[in-house]
C-alpha atoms as a PDB file:
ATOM      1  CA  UNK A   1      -6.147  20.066   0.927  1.00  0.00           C
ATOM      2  CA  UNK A   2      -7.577  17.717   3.738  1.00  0.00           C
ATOM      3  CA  UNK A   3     -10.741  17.489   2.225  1.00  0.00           C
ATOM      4  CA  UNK A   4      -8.926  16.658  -0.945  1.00  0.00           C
ATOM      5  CA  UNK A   5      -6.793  13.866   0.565  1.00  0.00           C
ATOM      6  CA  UNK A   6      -9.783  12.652   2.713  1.00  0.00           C
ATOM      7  CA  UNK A   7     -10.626  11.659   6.206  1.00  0.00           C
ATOM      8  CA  UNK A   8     -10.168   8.228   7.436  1.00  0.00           C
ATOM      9  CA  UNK A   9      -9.451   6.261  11.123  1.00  0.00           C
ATOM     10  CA  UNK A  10      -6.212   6.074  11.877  1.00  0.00           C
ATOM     11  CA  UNK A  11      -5.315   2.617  11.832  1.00  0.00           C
ATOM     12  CA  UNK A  12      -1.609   1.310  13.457  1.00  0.00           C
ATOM     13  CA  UNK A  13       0.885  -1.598  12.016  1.00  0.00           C
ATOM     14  CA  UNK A  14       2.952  -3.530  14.083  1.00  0.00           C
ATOM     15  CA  UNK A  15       5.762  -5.962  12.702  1.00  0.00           C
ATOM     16  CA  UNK A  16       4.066  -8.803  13.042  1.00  0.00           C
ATOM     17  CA  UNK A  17       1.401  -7.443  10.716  1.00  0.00           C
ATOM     18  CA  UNK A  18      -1.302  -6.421  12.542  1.00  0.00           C
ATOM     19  CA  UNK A  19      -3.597  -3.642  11.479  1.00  0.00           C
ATOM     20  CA  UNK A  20      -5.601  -2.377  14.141  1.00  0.00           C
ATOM     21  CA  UNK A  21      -7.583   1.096  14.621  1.00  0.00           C
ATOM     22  CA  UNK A  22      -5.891   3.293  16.743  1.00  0.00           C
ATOM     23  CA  UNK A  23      -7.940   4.668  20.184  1.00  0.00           C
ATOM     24  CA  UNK A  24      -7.453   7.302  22.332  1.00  0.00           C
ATOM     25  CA  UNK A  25     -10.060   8.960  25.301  1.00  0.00           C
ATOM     26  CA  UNK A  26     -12.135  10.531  23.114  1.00  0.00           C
ATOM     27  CA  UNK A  27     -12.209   7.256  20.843  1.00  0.00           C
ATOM     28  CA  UNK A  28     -11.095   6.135  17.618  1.00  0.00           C
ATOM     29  CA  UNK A  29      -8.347   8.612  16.207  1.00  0.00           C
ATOM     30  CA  UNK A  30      -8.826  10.218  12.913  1.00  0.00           C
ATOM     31  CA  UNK A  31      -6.290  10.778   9.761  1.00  0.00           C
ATOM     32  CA  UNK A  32      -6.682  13.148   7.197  1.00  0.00           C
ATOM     33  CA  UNK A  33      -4.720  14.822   4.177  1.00  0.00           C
ATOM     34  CA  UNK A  34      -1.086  13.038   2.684  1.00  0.00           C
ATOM     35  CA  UNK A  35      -0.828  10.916   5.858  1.00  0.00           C
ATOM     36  CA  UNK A  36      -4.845   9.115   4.926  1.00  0.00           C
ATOM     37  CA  UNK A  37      -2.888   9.471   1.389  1.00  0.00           C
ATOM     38  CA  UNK A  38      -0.214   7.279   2.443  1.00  0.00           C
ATOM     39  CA  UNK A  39      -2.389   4.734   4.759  1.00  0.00           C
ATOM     40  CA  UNK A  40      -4.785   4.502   1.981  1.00  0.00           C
ATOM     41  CA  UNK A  41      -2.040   3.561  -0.372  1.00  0.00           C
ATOM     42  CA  UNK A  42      -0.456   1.092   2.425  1.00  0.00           C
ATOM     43  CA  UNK A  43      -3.849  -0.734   2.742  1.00  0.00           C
ATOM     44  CA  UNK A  44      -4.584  -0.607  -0.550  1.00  0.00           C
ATOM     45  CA  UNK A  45      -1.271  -3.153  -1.657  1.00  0.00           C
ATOM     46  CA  UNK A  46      -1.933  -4.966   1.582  1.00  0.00           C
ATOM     47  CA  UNK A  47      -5.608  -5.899   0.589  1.00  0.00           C
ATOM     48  CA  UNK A  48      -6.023  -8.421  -1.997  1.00  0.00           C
ATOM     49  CA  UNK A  49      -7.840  -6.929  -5.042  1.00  0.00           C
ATOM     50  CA  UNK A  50     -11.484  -8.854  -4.958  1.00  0.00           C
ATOM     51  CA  UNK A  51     -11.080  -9.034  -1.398  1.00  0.00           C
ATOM     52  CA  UNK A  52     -13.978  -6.295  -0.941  1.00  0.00           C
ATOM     53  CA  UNK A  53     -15.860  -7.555  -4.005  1.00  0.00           C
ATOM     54  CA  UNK A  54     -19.067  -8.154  -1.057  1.00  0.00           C
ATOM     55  CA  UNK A  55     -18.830  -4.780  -0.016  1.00  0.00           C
ATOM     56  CA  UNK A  56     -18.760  -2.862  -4.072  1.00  0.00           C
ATOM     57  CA  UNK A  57     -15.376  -2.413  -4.369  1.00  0.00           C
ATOM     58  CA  UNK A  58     -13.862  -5.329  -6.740  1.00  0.00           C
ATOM     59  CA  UNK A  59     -11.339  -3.365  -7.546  1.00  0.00           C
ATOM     60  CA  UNK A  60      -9.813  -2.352  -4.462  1.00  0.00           C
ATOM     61  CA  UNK A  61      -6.313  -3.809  -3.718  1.00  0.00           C
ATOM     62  CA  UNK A  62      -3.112  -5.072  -4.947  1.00  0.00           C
ATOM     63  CA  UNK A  63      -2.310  -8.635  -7.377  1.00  0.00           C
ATOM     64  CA  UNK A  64       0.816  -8.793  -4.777  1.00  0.00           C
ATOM     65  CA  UNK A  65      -0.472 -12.283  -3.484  1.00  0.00           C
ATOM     66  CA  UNK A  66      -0.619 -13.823  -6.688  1.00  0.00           C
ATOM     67  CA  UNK A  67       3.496 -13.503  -6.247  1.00  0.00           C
ATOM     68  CA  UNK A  68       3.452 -16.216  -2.705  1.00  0.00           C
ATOM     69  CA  UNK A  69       5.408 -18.777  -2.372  1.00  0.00           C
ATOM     70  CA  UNK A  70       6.794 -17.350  -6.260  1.00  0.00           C
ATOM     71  CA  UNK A  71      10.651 -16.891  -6.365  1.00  0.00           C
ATOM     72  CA  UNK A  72      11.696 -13.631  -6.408  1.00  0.00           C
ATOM     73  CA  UNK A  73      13.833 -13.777  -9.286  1.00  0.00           C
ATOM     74  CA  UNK A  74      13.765 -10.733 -11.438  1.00  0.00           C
ATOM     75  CA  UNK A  75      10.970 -11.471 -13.650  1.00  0.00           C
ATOM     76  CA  UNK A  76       8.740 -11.802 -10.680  1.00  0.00           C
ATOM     77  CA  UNK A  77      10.327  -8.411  -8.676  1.00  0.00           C
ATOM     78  CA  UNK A  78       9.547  -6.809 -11.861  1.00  0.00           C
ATOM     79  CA  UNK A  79       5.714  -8.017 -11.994  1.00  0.00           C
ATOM     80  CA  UNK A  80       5.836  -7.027  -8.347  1.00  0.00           C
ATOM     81  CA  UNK A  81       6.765  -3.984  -9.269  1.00  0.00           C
ATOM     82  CA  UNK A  82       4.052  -3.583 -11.994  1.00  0.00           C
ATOM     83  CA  UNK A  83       1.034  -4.889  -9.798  1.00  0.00           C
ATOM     84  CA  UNK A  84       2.002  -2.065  -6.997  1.00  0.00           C
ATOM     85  CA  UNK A  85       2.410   0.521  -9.852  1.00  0.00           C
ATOM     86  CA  UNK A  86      -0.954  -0.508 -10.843  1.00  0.00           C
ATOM     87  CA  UNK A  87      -2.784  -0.250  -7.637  1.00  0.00           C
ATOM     88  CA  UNK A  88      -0.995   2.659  -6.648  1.00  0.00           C
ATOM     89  CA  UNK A  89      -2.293   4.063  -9.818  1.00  0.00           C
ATOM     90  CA  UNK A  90      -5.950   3.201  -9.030  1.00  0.00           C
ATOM     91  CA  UNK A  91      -6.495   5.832  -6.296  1.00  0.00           C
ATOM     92  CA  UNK A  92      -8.125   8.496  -7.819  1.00  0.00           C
ATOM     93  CA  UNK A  93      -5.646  10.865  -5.458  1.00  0.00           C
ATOM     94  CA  UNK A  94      -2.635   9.522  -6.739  1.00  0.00           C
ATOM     95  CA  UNK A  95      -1.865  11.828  -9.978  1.00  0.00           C
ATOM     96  CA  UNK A  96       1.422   9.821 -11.172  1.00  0.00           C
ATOM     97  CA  UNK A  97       3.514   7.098 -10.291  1.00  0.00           C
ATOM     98  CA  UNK A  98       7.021   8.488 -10.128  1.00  0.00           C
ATOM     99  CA  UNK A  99       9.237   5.745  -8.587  1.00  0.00           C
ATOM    100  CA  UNK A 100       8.969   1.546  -7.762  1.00  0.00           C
ATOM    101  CA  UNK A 101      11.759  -0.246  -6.300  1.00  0.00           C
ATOM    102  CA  UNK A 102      11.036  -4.343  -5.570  1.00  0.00           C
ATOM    103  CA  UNK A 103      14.544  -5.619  -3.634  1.00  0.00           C
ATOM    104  CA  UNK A 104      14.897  -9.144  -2.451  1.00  0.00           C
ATOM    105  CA  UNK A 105      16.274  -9.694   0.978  1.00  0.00           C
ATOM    106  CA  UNK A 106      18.884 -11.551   0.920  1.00  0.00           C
ATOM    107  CA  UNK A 107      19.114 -12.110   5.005  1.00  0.00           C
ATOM    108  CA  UNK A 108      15.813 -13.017   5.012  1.00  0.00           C
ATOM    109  CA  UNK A 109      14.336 -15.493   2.172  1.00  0.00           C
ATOM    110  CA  UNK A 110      10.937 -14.670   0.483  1.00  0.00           C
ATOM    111  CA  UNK A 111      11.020 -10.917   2.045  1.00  0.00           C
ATOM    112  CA  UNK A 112      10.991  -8.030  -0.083  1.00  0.00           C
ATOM    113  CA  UNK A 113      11.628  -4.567   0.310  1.00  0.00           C
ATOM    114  CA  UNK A 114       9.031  -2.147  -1.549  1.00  0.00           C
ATOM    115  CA  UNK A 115       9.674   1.553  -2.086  1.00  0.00           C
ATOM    116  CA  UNK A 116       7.322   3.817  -3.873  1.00  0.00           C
ATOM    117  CA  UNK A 117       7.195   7.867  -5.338  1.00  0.00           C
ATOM    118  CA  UNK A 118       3.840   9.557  -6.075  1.00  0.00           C
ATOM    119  CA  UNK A 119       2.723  12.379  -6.799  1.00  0.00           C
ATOM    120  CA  UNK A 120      -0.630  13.506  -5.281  1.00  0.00           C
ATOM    121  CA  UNK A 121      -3.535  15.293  -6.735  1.00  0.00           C
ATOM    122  CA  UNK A 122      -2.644  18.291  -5.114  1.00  0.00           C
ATOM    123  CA  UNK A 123       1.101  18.153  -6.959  1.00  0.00           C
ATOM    124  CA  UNK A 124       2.738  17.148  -3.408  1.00  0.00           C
ATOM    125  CA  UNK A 125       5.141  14.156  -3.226  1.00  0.00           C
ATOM    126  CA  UNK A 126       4.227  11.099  -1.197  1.00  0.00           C
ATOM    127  CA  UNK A 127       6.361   8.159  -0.355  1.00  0.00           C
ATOM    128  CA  UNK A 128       5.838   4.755   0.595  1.00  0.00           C
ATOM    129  CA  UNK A 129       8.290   1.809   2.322  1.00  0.00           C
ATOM    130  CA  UNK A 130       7.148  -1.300   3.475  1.00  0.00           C
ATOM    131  CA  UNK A 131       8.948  -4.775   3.467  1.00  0.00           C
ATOM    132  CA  UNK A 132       6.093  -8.258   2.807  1.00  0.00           C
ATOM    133  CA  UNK A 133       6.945 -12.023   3.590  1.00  0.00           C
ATOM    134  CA  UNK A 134       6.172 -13.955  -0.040  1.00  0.00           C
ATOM    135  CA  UNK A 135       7.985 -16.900   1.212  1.00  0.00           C
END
């Protein structure tokens, strides 16, 4: 299944929204089956799509940014919803989309709270949480 899922450096995120590759004494760590799966899917919504247009992949990433600054009334959590379904959908590991929540925060203004299903290639279920500042 590993090679399936891929191999990948395992990269860290803090809550201030850092990314960073994580090291230990032998160097940089590796990932590798659903938990690449999952970081893979986490970058992919974080990157804007066009972002790695310089490096052949125009594709790559998420139409989440075109939602900053937007309110996040329910027309635009439901196109939230539809751009993550979309890059979700454009891993070539991900074999169906099975769940997308979008929630406001109401205690904090212009956060929202993304939750995701898939299932993977290999039939397994993946899920992904992560909360992103629009304000």
């Amino acid at each position: 299944m590993s090679d399936v899922m891929k191999t990948d450096l395992r990269l860290s995120f803090d809550d201030t929204g850092v990314v960073d590759i994580v090291l230990d004494s032998g160097g940089a760590e590796a990932v590798d089956g659903l938990d690449n799966l999952v970081q893979a899917l986490t970058m992919r919504l974080l990157v804007r799509q066009g972002e790695l247009d310089d490096l052949g992949h125009p594709r790559h990433g998420s139409r989440i940014h075109e939602l900053l600054g937007e309110p996040l009334d329910r027309a635009n959590l439901e196109l939230l919803r539809r751009f993550v379904r979309q890059a979700l959908l454009s891993d070539p590991r991900v074999e169906e989309v099975v769940k997308v929540t979008a929630r406001a925060r109401e205690d904090v203004p212009g956060v929202v709270e993304i939750e995701a299903a898939v299932r993977a290639i290999t039939g397994e279920p993946v899920e992904i949480a992560m909360a992103l500042d629009l304000g």
